[in-house]
PDB file of N, CA and C in Angstrom:
ATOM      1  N   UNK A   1      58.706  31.590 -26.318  1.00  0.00           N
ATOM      2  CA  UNK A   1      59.906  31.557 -25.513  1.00  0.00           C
ATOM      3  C   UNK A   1      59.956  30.220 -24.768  1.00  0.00           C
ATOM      4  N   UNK A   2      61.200  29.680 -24.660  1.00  0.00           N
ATOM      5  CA  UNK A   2      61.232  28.139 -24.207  1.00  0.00           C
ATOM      6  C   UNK A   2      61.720  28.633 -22.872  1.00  0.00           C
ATOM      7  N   UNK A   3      61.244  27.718 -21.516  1.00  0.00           N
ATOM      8  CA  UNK A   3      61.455  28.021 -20.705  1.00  0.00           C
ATOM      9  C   UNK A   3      63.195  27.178 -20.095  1.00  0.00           C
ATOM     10  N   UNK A   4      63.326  27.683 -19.365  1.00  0.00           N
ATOM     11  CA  UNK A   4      64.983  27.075 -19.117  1.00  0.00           C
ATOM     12  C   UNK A   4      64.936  26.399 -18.287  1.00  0.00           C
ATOM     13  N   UNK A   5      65.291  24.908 -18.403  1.00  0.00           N
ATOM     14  CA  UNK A   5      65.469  23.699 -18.338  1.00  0.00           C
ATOM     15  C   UNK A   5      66.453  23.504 -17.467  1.00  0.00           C
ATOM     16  N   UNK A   6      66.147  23.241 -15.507  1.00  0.00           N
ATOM     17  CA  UNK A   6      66.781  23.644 -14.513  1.00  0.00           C
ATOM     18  C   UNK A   6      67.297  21.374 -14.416  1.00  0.00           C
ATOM     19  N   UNK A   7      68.449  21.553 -14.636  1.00  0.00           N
ATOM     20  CA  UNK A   7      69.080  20.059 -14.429  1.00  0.00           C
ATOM     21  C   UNK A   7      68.226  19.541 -12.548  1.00  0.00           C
ATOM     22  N   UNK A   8      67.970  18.182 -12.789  1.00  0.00           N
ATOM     23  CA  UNK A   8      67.366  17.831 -11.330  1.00  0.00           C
ATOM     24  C   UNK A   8      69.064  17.635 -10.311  1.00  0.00           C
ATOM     25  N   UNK A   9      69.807  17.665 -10.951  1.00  0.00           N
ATOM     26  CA  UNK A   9      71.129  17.202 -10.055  1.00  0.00           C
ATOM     27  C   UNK A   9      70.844  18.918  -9.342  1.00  0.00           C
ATOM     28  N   UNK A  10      70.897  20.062  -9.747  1.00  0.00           N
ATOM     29  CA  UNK A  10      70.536  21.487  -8.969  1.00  0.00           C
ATOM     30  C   UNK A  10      69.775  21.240  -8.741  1.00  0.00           C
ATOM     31  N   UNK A  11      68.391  21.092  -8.995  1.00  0.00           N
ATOM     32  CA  UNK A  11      67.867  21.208  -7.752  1.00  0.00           C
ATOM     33  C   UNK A  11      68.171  20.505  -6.155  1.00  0.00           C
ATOM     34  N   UNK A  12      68.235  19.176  -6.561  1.00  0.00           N
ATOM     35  CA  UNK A  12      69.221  18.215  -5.532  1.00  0.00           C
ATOM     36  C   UNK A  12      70.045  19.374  -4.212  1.00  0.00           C
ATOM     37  N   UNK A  13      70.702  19.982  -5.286  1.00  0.00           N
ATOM     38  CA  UNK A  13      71.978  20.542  -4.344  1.00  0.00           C
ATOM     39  C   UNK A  13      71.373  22.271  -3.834  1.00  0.00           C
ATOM     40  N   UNK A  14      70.266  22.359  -3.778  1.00  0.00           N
ATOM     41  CA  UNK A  14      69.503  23.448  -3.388  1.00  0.00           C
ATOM     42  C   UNK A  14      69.068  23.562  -1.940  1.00  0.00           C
ATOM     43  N   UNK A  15      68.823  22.356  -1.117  1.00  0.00           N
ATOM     44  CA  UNK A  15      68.658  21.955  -0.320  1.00  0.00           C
ATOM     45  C   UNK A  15      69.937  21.706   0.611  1.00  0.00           C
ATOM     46  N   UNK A  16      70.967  21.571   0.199  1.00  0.00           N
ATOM     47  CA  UNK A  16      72.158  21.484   0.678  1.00  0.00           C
ATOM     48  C   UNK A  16      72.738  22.738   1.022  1.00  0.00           C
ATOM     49  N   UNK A  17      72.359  23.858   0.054  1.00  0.00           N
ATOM     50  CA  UNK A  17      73.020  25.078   0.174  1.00  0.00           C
ATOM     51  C   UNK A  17      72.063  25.482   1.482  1.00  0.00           C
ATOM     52  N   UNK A  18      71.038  25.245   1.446  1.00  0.00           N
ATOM     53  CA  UNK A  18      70.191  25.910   2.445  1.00  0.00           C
ATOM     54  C   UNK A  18      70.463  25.633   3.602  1.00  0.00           C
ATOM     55  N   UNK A  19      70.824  24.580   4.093  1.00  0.00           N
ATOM     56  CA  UNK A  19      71.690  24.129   5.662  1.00  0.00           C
ATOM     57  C   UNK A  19      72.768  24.907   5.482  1.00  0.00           C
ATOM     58  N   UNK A  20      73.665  24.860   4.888  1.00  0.00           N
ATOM     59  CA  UNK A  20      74.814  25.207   4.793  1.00  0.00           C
ATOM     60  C   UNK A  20      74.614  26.751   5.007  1.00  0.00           C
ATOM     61  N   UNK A  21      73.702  27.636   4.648  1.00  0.00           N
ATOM     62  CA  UNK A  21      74.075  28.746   4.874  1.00  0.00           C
ATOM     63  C   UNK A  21      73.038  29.255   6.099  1.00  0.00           C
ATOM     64  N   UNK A  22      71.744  28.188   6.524  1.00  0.00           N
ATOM     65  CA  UNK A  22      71.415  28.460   7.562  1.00  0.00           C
ATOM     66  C   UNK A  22      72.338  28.148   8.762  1.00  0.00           C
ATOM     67  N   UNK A  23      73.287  27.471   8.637  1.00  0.00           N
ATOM     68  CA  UNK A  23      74.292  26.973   9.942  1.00  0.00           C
ATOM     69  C   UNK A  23      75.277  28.549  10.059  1.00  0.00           C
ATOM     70  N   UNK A  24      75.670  29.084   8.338  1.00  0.00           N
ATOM     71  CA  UNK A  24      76.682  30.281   8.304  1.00  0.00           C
ATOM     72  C   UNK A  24      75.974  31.460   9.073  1.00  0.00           C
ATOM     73  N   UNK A  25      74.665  31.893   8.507  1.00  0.00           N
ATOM     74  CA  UNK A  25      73.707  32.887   9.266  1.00  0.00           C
ATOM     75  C   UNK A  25      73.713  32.333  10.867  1.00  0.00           C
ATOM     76  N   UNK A  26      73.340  31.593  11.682  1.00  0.00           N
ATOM     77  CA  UNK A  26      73.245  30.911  12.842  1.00  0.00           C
ATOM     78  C   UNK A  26      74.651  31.777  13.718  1.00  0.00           C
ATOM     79  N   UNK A  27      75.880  31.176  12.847  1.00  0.00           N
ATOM     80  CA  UNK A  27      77.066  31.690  13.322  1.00  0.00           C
ATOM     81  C   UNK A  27      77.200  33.098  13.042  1.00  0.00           C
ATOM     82  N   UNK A  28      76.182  34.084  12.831  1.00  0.00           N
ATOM     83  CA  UNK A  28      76.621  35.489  12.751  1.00  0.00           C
ATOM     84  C   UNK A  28      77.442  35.925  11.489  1.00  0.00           C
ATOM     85  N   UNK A  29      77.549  35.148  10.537  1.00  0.00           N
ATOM     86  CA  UNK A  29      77.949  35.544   9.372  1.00  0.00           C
ATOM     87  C   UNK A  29      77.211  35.993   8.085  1.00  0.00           C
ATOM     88  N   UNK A  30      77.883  37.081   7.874  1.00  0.00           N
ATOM     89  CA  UNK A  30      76.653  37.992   7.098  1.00  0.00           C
ATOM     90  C   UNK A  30      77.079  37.720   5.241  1.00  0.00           C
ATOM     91  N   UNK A  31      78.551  37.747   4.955  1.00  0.00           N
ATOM     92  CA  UNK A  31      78.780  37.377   3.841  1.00  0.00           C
ATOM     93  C   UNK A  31      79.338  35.973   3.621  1.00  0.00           C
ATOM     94  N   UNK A  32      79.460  35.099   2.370  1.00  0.00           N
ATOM     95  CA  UNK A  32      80.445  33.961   1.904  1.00  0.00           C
ATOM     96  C   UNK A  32      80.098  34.002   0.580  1.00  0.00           C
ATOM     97  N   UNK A  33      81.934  33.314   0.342  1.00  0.00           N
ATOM     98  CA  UNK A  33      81.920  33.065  -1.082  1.00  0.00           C
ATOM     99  C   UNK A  33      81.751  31.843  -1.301  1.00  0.00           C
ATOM    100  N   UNK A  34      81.916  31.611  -2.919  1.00  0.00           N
ATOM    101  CA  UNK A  34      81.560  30.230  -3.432  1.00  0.00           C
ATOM    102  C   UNK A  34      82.660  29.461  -3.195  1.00  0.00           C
ATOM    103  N   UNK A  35      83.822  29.781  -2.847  1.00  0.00           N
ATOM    104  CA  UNK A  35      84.906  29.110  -2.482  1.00  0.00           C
ATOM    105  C   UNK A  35      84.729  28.696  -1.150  1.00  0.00           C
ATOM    106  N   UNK A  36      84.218  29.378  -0.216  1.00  0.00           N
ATOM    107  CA  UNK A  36      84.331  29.177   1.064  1.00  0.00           C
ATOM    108  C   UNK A  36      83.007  28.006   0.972  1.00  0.00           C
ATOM    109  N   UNK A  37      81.456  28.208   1.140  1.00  0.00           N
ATOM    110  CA  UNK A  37      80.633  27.545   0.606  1.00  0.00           C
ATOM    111  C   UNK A  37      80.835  25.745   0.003  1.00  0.00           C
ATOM    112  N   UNK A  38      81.456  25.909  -1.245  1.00  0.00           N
ATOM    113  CA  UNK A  38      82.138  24.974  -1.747  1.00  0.00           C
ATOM    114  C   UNK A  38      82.927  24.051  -1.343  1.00  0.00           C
ATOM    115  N   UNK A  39      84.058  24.657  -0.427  1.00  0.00           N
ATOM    116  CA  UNK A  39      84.538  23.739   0.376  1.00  0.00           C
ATOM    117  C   UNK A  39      84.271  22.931   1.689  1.00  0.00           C
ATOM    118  N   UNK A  40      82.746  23.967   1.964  1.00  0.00           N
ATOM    119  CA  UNK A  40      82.131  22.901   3.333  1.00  0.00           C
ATOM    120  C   UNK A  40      81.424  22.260   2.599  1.00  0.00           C
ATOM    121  N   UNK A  41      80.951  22.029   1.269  1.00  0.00           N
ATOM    122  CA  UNK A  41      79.983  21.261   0.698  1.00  0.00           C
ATOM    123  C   UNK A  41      80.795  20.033  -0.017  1.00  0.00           C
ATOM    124  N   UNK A  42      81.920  20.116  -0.459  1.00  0.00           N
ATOM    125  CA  UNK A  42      82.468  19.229  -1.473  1.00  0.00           C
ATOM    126  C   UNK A  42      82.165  19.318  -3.055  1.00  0.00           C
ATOM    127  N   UNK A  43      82.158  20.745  -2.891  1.00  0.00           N
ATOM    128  CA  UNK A  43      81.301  21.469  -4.345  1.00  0.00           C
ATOM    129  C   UNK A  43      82.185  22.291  -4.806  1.00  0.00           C
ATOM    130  N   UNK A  44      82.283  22.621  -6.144  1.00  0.00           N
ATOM    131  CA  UNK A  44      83.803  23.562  -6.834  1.00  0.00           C
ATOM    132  C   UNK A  44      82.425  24.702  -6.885  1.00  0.00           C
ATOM    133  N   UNK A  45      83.656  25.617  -6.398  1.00  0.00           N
ATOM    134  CA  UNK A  45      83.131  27.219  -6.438  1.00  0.00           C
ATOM    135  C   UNK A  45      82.442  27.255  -8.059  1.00  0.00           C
ATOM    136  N   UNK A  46      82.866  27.065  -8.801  1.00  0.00           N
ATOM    137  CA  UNK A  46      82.394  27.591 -10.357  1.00  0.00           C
ATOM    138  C   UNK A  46      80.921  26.259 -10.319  1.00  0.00           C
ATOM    139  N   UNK A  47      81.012  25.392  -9.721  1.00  0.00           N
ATOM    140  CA  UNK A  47      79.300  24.996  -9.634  1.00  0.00           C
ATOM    141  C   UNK A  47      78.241  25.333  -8.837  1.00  0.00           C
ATOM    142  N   UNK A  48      79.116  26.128  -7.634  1.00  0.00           N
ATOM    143  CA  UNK A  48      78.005  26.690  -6.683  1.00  0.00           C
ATOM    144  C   UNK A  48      77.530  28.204  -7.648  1.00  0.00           C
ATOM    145  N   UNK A  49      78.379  28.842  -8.317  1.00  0.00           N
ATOM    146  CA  UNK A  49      77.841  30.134  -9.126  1.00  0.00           C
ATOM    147  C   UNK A  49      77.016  29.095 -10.461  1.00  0.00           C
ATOM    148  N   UNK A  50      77.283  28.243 -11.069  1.00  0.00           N
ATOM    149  CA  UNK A  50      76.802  27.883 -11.977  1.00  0.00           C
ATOM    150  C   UNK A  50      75.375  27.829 -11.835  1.00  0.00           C
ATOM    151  N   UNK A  51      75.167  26.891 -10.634  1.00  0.00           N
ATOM    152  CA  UNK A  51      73.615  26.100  -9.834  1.00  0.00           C
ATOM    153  C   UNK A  51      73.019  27.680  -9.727  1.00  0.00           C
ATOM    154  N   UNK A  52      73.812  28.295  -9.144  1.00  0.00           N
ATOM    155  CA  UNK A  52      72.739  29.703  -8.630  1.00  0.00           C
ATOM    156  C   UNK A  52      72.530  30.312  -9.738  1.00  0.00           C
ATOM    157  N   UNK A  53      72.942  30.326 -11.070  1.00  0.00           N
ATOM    158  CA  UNK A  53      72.912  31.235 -11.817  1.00  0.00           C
ATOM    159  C   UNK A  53      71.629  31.091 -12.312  1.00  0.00           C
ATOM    160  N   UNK A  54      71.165  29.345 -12.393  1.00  0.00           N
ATOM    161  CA  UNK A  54      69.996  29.488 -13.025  1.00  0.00           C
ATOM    162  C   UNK A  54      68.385  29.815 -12.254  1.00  0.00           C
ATOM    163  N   UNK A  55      68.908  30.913 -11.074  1.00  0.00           N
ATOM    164  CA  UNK A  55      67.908  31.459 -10.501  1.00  0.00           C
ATOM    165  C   UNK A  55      67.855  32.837 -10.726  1.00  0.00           C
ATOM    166  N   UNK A  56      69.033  33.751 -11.098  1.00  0.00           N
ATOM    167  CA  UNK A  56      69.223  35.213 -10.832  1.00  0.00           C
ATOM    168  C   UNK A  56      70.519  35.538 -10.583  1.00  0.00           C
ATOM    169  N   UNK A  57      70.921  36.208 -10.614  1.00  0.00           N
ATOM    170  CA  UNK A  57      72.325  37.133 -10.345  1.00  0.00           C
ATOM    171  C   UNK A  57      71.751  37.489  -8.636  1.00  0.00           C
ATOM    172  N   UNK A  58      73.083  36.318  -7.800  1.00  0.00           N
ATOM    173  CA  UNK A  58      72.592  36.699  -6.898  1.00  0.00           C
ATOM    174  C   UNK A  58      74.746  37.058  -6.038  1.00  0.00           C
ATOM    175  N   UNK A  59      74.446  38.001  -5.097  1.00  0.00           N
ATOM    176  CA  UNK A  59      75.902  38.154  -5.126  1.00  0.00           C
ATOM    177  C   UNK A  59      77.089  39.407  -5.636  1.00  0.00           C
ATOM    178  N   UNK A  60      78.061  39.528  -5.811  1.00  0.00           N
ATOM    179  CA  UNK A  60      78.640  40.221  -5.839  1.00  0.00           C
ATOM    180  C   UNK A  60      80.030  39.906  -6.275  1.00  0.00           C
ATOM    181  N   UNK A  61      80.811  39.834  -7.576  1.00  0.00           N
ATOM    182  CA  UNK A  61      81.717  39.050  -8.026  1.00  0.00           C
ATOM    183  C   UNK A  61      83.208  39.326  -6.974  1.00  0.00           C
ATOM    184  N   UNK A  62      84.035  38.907  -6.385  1.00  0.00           N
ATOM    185  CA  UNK A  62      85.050  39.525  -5.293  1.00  0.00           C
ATOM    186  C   UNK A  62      84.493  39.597  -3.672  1.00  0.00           C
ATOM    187  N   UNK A  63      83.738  39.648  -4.094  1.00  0.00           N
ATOM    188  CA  UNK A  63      83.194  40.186  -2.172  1.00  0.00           C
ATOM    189  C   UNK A  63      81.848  38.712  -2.144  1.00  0.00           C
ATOM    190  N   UNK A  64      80.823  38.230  -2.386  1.00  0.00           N
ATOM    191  CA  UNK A  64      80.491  36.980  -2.133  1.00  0.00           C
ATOM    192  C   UNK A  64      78.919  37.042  -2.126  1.00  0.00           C
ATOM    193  N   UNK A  65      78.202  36.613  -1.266  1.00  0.00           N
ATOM    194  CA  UNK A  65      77.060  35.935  -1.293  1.00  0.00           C
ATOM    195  C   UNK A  65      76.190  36.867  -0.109  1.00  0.00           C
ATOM    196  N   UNK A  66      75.207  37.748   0.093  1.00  0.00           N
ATOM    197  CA  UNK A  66      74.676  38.114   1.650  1.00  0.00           C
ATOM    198  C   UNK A  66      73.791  36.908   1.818  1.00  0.00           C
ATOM    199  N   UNK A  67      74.812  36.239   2.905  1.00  0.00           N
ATOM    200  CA  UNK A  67      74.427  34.689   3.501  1.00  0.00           C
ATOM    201  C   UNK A  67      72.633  35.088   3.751  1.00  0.00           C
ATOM    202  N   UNK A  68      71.987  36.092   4.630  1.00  0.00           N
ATOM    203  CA  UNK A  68      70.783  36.337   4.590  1.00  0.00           C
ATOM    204  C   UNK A  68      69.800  36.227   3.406  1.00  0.00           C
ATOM    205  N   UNK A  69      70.163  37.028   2.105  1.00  0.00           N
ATOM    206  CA  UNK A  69      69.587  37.383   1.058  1.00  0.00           C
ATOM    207  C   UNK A  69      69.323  35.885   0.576  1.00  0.00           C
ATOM    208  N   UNK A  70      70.744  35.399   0.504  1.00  0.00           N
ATOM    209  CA  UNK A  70      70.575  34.056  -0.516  1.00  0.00           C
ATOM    210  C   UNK A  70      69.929  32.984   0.178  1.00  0.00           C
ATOM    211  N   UNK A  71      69.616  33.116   1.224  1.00  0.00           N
ATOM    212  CA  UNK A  71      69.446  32.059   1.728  1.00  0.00           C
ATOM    213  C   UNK A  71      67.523  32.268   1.640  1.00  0.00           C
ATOM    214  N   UNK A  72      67.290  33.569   1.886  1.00  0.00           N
ATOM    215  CA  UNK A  72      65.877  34.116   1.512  1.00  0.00           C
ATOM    216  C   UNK A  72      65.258  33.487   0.352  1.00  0.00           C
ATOM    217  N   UNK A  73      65.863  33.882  -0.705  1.00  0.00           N
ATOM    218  CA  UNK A  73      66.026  33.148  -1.804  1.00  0.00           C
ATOM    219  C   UNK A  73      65.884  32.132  -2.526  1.00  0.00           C
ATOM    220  N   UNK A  74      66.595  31.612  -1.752  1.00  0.00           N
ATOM    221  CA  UNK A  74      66.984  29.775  -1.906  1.00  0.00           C
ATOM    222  C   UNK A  74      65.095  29.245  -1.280  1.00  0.00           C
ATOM    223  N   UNK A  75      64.980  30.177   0.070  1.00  0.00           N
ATOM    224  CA  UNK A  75      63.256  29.459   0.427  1.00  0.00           C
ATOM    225  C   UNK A  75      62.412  29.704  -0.618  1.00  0.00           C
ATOM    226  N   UNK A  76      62.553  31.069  -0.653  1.00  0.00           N
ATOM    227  CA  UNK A  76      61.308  31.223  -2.353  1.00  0.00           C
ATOM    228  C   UNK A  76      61.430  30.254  -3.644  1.00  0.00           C
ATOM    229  N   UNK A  77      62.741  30.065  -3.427  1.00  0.00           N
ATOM    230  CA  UNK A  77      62.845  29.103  -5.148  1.00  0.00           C
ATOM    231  C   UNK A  77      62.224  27.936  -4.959  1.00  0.00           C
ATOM    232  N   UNK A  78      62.820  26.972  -3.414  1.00  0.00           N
ATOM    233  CA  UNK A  78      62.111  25.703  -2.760  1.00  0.00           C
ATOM    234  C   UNK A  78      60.745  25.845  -2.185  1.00  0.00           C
ATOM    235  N   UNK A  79      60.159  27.098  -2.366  1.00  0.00           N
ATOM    236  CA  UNK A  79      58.624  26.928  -1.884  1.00  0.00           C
ATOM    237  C   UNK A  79      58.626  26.603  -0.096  1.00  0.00           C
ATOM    238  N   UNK A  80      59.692  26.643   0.215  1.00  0.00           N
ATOM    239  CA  UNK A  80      59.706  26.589   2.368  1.00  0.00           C
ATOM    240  C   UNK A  80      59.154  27.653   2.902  1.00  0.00           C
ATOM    241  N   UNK A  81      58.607  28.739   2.065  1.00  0.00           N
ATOM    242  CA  UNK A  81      58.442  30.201   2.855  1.00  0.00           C
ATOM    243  C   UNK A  81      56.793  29.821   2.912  1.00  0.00           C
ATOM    244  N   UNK A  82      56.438  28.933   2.536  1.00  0.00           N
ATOM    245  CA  UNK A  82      54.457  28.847   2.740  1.00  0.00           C
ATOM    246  C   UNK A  82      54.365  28.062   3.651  1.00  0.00           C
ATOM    247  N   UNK A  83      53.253  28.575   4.370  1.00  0.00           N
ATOM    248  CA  UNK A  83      52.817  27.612   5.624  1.00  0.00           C
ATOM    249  C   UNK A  83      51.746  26.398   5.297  1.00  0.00           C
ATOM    250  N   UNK A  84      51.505  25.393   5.847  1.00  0.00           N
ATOM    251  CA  UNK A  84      50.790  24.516   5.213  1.00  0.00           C
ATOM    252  C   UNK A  84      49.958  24.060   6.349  1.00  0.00           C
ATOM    253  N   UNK A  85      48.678  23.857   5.803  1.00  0.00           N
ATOM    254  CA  UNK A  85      47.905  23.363   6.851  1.00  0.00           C
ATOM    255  C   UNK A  85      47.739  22.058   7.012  1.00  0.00           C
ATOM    256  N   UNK A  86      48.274  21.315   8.435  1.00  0.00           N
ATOM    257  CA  UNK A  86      47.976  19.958   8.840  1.00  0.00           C
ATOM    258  C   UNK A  86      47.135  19.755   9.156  1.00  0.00           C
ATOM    259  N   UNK A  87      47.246  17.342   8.911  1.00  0.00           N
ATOM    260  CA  UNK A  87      45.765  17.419  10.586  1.00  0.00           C
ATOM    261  C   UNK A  87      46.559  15.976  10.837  1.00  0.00           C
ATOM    262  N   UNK A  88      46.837  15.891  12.065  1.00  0.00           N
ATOM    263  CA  UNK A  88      47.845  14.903  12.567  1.00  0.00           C
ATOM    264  C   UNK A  88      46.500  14.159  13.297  1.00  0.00           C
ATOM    265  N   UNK A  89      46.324  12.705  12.382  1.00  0.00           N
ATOM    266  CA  UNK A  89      45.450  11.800  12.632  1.00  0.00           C
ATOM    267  C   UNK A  89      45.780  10.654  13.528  1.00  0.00           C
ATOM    268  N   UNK A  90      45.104   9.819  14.437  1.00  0.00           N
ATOM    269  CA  UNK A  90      45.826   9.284  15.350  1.00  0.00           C
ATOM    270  C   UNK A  90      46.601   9.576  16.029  1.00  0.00           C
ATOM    271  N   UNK A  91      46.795  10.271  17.071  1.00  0.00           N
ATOM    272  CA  UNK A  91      47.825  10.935  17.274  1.00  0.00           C
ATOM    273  C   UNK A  91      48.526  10.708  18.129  1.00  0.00           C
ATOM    274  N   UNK A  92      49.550   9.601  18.294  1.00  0.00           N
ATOM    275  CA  UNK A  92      50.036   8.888  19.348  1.00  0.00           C
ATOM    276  C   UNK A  92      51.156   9.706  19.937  1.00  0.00           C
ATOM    277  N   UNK A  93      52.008   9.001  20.434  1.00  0.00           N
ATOM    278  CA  UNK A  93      53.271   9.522  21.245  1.00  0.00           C
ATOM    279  C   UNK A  93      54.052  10.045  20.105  1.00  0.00           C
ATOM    280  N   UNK A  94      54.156   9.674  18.542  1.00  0.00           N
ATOM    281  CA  UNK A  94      55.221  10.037  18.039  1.00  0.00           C
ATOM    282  C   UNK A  94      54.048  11.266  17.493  1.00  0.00           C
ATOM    283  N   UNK A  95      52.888  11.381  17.432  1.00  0.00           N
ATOM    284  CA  UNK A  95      52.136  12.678  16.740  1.00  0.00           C
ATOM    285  C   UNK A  95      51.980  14.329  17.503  1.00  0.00           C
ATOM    286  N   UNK A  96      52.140  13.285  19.337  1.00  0.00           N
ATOM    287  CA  UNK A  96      52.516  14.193  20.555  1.00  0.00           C
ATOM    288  C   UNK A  96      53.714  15.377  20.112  1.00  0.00           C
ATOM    289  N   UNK A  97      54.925  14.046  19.908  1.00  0.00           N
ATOM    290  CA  UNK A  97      56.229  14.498  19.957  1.00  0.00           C
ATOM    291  C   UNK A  97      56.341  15.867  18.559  1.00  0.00           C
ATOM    292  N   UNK A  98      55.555  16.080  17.997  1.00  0.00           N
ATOM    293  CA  UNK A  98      55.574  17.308  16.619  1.00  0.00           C
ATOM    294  C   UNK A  98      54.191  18.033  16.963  1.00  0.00           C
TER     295      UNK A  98
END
């Protein structure tokens, strides 16, 4: 079985969705569509379903996206949900400041 061959321009725009719907969650919004989505991004609805498709059926065709779920999602696919262990060397005023 050949594995499916995710274009780097999506991944690119994976990271974009993830602000975008951490700002929508932030504001108390529980659903959006790819239209709505799309137009704060500068992205056509049929590429925001396209990009997602090659993760899972995520959504609900008419009714939209659970801004929570997908956005869950979106961390597991980008690997943001693991914690990583630092060691902040030298650690001046800007190593203070984090």
């Amino acid at each position: 079985m050949l594995a499916l061959e995710i274009p780097e321009v999506v991944i690119d725009r994976l990271p974009i969705y993830v602000r975008a719907l951490t700002v929508l969650e932030r504001q108390g919004r529980d659903v959006v569509n790819s239209q709505e989505l799309g137009g704060k991004l500068g992205v056509t609805p049929a590429q925001i379903r396209k990009d997602l498709s090659y993760f899972g059926r995520f959504g609900k065709q008419g009714r939209g996206y659970n801004v929570k779920r997908l956005l869950e999602e979106l961390h597991q696919i980008l690997g943001i949900t693991r914690e990583w262990s630092m060691v902040l060397v030298g650690v001046g005023q800007l190593g203070r400041a984090i």
